[in-house]
N, C-alpha and C. Protein backbone atom coordinates (compact mmCIF):
# COMPACT_ATOMS: atom_id res chain seq x y z
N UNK A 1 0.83 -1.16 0.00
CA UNK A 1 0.00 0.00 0.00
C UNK A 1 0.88 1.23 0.00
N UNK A 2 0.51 2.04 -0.71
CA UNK A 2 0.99 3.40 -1.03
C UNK A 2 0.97 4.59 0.56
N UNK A 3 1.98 5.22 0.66
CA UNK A 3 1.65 6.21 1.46
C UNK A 3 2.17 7.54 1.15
N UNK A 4 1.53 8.42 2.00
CA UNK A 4 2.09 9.98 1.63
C UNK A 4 2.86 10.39 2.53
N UNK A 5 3.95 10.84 2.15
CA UNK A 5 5.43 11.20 3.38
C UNK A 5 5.04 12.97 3.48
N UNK A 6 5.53 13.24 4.37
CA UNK A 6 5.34 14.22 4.97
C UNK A 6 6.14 15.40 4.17
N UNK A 7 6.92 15.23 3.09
CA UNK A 7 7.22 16.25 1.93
C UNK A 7 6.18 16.33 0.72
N UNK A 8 5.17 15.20 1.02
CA UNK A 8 4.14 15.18 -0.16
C UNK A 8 4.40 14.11 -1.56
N UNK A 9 5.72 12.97 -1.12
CA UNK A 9 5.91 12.03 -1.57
C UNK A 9 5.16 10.76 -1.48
N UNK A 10 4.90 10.10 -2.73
CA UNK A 10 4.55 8.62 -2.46
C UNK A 10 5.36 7.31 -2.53
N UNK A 11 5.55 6.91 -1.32
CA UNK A 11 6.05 5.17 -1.42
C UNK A 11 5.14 4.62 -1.26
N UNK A 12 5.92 3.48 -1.39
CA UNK A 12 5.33 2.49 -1.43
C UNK A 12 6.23 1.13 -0.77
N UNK A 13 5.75 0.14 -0.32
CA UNK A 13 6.27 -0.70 -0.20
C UNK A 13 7.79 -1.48 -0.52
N UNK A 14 7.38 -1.35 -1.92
CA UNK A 14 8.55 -1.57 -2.91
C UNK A 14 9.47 -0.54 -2.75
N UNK A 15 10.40 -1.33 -3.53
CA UNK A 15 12.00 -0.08 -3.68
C UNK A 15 11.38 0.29 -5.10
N UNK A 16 11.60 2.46 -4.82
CA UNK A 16 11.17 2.75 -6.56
C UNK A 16 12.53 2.73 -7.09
N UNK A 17 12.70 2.68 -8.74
CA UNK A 17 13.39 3.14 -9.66
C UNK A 17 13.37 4.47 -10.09
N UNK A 18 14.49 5.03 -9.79
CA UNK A 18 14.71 6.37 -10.79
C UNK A 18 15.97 6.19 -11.70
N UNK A 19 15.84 6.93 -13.04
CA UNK A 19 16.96 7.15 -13.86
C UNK A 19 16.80 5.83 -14.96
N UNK A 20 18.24 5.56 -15.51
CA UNK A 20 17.93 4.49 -16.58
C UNK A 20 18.97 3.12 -16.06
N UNK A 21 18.78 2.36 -16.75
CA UNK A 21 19.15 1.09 -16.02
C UNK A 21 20.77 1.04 -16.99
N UNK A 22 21.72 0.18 -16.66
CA UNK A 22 22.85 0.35 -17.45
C UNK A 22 22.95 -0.44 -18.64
N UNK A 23 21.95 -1.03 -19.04
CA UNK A 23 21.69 -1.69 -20.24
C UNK A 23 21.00 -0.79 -21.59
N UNK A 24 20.08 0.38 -20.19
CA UNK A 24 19.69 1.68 -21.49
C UNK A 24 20.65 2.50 -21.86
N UNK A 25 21.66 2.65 -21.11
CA UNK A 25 22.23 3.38 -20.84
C UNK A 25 23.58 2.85 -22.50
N UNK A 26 24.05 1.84 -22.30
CA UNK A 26 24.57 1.30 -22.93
C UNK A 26 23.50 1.46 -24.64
N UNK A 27 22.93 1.44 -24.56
CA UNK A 27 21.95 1.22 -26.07
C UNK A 27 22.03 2.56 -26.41
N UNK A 28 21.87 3.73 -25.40
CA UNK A 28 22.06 4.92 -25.85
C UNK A 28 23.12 5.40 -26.62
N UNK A 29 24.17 4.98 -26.09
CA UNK A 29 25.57 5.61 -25.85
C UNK A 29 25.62 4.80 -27.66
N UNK A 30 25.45 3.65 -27.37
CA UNK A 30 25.33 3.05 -28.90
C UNK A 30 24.75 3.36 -30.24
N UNK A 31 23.17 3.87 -30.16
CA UNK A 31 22.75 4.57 -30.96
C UNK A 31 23.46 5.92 -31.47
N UNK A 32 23.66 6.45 -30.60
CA UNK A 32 24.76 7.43 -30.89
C UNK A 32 26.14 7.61 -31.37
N UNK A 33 26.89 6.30 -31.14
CA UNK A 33 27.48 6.91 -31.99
C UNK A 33 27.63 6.08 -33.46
N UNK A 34 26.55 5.19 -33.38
CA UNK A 34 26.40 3.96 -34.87
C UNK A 34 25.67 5.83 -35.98
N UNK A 35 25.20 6.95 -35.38
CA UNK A 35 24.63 7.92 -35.44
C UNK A 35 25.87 8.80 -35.86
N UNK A 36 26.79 8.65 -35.32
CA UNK A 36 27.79 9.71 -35.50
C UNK A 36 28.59 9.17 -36.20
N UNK A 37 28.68 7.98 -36.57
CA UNK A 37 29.72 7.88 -38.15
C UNK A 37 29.29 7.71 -39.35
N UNK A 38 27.74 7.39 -39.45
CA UNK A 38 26.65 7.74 -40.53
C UNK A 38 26.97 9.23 -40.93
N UNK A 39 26.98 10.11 -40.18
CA UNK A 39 27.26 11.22 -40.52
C UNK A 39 28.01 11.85 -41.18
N UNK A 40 29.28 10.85 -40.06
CA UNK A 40 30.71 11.23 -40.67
C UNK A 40 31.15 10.70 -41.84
N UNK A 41 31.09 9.62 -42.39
CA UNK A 41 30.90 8.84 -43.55
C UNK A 41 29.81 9.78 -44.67
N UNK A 42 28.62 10.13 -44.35
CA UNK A 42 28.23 10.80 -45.71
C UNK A 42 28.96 12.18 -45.65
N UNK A 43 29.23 13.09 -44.75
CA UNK A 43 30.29 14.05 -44.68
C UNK A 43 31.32 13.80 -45.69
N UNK A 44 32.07 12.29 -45.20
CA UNK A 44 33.45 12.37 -46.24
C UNK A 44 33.17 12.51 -47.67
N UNK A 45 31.74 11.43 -47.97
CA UNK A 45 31.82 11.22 -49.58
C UNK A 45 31.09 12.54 -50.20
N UNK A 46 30.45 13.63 -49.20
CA UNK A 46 30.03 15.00 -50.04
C UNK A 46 31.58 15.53 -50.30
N UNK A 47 32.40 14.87 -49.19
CA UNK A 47 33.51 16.06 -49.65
C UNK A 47 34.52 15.83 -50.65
N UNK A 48 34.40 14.38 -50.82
CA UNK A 48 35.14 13.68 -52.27
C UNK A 48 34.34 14.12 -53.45
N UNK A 49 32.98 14.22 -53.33
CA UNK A 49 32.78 14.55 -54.41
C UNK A 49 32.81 15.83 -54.27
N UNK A 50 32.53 16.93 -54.00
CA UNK A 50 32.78 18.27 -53.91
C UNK A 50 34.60 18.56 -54.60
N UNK A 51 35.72 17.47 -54.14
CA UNK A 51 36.77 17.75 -54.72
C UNK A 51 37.01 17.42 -56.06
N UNK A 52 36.55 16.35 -56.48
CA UNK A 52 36.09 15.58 -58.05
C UNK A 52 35.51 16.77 -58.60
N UNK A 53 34.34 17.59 -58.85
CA UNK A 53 33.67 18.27 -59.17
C UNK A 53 34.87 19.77 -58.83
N UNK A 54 35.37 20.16 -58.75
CA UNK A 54 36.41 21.21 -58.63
C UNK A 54 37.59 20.94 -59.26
N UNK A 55 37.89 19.55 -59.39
CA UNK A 55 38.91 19.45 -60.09
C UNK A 55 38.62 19.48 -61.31
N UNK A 56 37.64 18.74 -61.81
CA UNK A 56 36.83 18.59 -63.29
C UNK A 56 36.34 20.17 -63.40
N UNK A 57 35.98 20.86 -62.76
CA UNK A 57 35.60 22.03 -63.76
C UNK A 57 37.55 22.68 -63.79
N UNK A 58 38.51 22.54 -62.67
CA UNK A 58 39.90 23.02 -63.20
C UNK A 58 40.33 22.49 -64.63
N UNK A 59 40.10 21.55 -64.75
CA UNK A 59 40.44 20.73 -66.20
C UNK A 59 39.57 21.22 -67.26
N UNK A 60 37.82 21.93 -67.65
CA UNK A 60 37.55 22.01 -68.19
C UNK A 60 37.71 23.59 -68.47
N UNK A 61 38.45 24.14 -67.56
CA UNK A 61 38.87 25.69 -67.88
C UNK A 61 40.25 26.08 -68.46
N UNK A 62 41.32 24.60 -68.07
CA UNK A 62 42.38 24.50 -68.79
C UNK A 62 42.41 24.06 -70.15
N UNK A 63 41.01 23.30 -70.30
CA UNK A 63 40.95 22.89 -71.53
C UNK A 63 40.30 24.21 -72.50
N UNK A 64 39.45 24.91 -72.12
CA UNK A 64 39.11 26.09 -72.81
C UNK A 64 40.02 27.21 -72.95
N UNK A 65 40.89 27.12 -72.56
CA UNK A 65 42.35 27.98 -73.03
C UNK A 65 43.13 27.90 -73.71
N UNK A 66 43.08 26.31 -73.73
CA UNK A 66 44.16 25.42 -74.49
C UNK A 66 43.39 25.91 -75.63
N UNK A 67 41.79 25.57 -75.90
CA UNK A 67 41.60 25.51 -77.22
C UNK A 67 41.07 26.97 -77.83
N UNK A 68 41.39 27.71 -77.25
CA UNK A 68 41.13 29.20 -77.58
C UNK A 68 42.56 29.81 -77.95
N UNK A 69 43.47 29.55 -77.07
CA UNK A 69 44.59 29.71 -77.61
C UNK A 69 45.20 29.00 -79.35
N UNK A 70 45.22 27.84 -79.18
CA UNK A 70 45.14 27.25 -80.56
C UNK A 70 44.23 27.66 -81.65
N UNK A 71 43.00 27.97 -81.06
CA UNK A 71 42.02 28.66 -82.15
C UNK A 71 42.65 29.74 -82.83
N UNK A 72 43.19 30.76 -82.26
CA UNK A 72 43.41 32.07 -82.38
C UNK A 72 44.81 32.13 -83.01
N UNK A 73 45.58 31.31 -82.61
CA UNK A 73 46.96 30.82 -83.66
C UNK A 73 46.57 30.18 -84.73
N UNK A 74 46.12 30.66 -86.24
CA UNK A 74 45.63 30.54 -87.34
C UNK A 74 47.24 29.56 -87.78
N UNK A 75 48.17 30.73 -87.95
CA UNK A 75 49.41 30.18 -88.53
C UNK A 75 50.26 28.54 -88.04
N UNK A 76 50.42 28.59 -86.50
CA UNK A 76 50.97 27.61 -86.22
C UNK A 76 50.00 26.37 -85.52
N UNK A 77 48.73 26.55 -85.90
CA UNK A 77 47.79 25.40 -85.30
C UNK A 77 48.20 24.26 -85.11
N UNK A 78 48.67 23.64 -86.33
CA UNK A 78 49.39 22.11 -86.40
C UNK A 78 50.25 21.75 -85.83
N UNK A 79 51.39 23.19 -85.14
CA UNK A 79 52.28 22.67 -84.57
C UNK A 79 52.01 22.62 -82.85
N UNK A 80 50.52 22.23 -82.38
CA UNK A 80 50.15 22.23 -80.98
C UNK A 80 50.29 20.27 -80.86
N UNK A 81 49.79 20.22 -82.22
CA UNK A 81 49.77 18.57 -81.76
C UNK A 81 50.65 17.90 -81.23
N UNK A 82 50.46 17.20 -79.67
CA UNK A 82 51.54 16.89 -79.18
C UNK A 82 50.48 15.74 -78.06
N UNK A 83 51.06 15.07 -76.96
CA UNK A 83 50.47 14.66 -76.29
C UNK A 83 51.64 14.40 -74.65
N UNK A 84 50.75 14.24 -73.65
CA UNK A 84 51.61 13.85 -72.54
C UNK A 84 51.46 13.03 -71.55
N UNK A 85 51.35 12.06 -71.39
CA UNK A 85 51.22 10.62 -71.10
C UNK A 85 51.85 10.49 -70.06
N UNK A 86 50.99 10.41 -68.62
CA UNK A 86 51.33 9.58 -67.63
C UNK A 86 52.15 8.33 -67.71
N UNK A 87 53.88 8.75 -66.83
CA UNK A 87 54.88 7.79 -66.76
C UNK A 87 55.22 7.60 -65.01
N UNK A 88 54.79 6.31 -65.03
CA UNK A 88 55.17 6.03 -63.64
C UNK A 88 54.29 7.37 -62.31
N UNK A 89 53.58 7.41 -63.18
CA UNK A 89 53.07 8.42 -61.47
C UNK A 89 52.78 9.73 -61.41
N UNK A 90 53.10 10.40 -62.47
CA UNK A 90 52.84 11.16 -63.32
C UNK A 90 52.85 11.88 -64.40
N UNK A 91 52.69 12.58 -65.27
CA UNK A 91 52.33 13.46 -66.16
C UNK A 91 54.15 13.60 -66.60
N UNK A 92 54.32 13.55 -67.64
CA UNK A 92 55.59 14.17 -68.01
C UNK A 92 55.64 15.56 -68.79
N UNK A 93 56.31 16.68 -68.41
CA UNK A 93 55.74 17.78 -68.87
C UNK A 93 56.43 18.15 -69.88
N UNK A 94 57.02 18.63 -71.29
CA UNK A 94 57.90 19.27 -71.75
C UNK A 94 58.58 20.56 -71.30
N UNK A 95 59.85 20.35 -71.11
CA UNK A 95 60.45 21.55 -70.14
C UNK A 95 60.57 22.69 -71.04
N UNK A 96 60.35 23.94 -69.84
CA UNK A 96 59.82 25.25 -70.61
C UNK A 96 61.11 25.84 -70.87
N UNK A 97 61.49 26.38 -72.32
CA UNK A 97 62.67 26.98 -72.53
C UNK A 97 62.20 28.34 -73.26
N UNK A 98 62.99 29.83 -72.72
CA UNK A 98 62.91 30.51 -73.31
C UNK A 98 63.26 30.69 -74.64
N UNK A 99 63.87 29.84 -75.58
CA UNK A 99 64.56 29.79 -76.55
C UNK A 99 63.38 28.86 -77.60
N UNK A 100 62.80 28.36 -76.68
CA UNK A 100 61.80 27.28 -77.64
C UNK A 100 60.88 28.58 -78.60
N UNK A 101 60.14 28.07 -79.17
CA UNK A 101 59.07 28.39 -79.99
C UNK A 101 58.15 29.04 -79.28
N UNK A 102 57.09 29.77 -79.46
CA UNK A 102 56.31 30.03 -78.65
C UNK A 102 54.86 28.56 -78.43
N UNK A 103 55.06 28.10 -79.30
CA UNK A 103 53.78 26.90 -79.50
C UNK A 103 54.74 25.88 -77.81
N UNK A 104 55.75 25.60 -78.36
CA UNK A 104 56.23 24.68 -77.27
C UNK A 104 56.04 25.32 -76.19
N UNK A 105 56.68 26.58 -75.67
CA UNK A 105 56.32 27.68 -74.45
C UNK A 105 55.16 27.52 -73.66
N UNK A 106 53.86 27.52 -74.41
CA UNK A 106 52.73 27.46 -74.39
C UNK A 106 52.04 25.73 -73.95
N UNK A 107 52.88 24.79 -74.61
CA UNK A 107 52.35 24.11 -74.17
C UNK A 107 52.57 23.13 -73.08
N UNK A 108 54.50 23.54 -72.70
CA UNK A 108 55.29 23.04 -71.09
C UNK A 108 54.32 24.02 -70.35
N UNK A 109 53.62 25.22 -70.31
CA UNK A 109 53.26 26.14 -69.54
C UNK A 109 51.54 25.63 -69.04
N UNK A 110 50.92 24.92 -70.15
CA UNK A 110 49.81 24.79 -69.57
C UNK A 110 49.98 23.00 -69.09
N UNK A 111 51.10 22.44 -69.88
CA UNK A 111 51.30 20.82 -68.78
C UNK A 111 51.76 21.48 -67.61
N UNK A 112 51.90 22.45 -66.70
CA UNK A 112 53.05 22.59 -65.48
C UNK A 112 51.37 23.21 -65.01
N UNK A 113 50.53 23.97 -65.51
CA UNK A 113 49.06 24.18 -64.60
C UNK A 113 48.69 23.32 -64.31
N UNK A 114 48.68 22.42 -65.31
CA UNK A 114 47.61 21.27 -64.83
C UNK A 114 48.62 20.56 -63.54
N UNK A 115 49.66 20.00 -63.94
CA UNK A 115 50.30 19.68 -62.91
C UNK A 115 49.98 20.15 -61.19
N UNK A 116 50.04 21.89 -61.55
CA UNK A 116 50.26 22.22 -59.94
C UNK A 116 48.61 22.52 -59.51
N UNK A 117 47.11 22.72 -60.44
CA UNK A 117 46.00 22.45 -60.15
C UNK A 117 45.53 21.36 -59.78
N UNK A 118 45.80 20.16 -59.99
CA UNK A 118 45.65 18.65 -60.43
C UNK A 118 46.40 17.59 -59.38
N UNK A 119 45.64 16.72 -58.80
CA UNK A 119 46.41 15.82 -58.76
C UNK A 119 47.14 14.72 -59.93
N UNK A 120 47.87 14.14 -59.53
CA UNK A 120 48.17 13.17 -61.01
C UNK A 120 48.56 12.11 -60.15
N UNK A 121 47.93 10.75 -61.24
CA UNK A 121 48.24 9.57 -61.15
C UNK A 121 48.45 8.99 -61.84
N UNK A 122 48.72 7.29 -62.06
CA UNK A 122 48.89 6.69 -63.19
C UNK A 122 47.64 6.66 -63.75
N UNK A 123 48.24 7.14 -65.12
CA UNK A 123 46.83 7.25 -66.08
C UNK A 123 46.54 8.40 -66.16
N UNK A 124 47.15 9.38 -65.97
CA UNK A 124 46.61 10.63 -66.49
C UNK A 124 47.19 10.46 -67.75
N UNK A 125 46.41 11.76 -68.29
CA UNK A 125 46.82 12.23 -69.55
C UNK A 125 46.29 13.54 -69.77
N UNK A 126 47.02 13.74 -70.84
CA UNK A 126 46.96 15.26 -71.88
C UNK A 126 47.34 15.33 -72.76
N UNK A 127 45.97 15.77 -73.92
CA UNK A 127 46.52 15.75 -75.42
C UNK A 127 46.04 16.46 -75.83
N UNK A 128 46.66 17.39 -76.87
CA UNK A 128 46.15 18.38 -77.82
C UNK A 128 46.46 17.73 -79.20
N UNK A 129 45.40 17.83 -79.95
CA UNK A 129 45.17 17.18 -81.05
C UNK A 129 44.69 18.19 -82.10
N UNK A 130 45.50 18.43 -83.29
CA UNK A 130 44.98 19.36 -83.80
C UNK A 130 44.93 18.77 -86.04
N UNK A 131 43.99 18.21 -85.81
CA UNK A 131 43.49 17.37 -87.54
C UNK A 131 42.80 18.08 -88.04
N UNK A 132 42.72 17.86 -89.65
CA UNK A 132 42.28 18.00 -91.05
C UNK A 132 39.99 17.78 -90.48
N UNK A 133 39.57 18.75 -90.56
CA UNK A 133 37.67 18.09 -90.33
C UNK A 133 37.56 16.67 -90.77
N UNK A 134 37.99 17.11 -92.66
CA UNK A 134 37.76 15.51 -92.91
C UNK A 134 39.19 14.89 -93.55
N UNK A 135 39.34 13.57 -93.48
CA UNK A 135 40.21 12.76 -93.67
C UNK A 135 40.88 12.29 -92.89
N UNK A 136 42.25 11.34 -92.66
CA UNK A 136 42.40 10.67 -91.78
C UNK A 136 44.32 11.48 -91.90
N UNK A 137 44.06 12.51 -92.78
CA UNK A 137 45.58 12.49 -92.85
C UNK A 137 45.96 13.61 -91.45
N UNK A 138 47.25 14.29 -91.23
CA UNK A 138 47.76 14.71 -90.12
C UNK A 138 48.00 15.86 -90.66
N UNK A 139 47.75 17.02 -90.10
CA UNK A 139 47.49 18.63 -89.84
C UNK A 139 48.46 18.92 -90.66
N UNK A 140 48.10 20.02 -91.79
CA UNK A 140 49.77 20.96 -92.19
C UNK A 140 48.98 22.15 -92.39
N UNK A 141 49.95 22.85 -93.02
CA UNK A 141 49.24 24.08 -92.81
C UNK A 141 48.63 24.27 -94.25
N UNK A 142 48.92 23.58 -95.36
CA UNK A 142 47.82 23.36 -97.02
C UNK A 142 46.92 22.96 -97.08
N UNK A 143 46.63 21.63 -95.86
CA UNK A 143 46.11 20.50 -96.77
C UNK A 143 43.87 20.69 -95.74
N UNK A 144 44.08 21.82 -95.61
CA UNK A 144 42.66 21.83 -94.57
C UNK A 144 42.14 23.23 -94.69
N UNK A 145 41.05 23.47 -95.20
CA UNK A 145 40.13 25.10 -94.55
C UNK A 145 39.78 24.78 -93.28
N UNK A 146 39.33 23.69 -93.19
CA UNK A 146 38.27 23.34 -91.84
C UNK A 146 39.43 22.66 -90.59
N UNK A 147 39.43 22.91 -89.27
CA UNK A 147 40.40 22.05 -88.46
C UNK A 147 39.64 21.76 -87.42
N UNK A 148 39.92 20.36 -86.33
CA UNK A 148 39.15 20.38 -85.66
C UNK A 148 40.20 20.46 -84.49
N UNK A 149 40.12 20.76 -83.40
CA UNK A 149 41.01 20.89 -82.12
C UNK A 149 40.58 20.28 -80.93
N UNK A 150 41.11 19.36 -80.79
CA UNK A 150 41.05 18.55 -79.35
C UNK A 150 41.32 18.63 -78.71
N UNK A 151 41.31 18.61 -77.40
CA UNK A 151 41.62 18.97 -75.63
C UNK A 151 41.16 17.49 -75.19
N UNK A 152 42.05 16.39 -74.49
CA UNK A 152 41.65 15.29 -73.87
C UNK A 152 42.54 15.72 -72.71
N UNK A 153 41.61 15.77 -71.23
CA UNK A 153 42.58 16.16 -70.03
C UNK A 153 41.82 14.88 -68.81
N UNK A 154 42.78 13.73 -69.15
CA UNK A 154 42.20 12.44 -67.80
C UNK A 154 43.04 12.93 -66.41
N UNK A 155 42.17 12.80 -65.46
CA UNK A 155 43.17 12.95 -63.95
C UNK A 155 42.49 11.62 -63.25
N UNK A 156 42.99 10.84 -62.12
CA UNK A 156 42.39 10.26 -61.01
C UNK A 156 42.92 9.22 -61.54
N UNK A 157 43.80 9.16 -62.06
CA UNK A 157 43.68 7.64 -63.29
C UNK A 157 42.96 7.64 -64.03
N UNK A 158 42.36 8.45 -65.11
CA UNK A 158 41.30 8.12 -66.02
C UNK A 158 39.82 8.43 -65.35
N UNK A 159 39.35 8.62 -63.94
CA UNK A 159 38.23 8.61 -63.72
C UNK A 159 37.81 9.92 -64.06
N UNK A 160 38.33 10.97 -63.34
CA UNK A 160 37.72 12.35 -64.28
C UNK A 160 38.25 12.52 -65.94
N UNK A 161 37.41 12.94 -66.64
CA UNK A 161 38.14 13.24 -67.82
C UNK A 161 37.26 14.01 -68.62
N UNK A 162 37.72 15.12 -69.67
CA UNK A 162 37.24 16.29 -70.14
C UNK A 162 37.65 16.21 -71.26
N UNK A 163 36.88 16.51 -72.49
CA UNK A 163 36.85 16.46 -73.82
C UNK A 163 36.40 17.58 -74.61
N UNK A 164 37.46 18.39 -74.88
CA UNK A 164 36.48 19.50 -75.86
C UNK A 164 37.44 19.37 -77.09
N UNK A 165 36.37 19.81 -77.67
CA UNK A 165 36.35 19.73 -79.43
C UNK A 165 35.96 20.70 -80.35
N UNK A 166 36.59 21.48 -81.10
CA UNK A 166 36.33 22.90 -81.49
C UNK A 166 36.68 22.92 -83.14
N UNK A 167 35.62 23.47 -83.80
CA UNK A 167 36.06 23.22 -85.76
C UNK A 167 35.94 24.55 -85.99
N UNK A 168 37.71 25.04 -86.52
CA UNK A 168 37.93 25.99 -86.92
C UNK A 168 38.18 26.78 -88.59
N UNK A 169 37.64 27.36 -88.58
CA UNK A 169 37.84 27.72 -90.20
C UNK A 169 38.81 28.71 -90.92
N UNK A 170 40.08 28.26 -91.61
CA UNK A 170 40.80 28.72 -91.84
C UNK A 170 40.83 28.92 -93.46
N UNK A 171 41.34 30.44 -93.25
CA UNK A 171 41.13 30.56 -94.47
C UNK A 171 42.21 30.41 -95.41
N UNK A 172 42.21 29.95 -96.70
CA UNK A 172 43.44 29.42 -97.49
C UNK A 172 44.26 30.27 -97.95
């Protein structure tokens, strides 16, 4: 039987319970933190992709330079074609010489951006490609009105990669 204590409390017979038992206590502590690496885990992969997506638009702004620059060089277009092929780990750049050409200048200068924007791994690449619209033959400066200009820029090993393609009209 229940009684009323003289602060205006009720016992009772029984021993009461207050608080949580150490088995809730334990389930709590658990929910929480099976709670706090859910979090932390989708945290990491917004922030991988947030870096993927920053690097890919760096590559697609190096690539719109590349091919604006080449656009705008009417005379030496053909001589951009070149490529640079991940060796052992990374990117091999052509070294920049004041004495070179300006086409070569131009193009150790934008392999050394990408370089210091970019991570690099095996399997990157970079190529500027600069062909005839139609036929299968290789760029001169006679044999084309029409040119088309390629930008291929792979980073991650191949997982990001950016492709622009631009047809320029030159006149004979």
């Amino acid at each position: 039987m229940a009684k009323l204590t003289a602060r205006g409390r009720v016992e009772s017979g029984s021993l009461q319970q207050s608080g949580f038992t150490l088995i809730e206590g334990v389930m709590a502590i658990a929910i929480v933190g099976i709670s706090f690496v859910a979090v932390f885990g989708l945290v990491s992969i917004a922030d991988r992709s947030l870096q993927n997506t920053i690097e890919k638009e760096r590559m697609k702004m190096q690539a719109r330079q590349i091919v604006e620059t080449v656009a705008a060089d009417l005379q030496g277009q053909c001589d951009y074609t070149g490529s640079w092929v991940a060796a052992g780990g990374g990117v091999q750049c052509p070294p920049f010489d004041k004495k070179a050409m300006p086409v070569q200048q131009r193009m150790a200068r934008w392999c050394q951006r990408m370089e210091d924007g970019l991570t690099t791994s095996r399997g990157d690449q970079r190529t500027v490609r600069v062909r005839p619209l139609t036929g299968g033959q290789p760029c001169s400066a006679s044999n084309a009105s029409q040119r088309v200009i390629e930008v291929v820029l792979k980073a991650n090993g191949g997982r990001a990669q950016v492709v622009m393609k631009q047809v320029v009209y030159v006149s004979p």
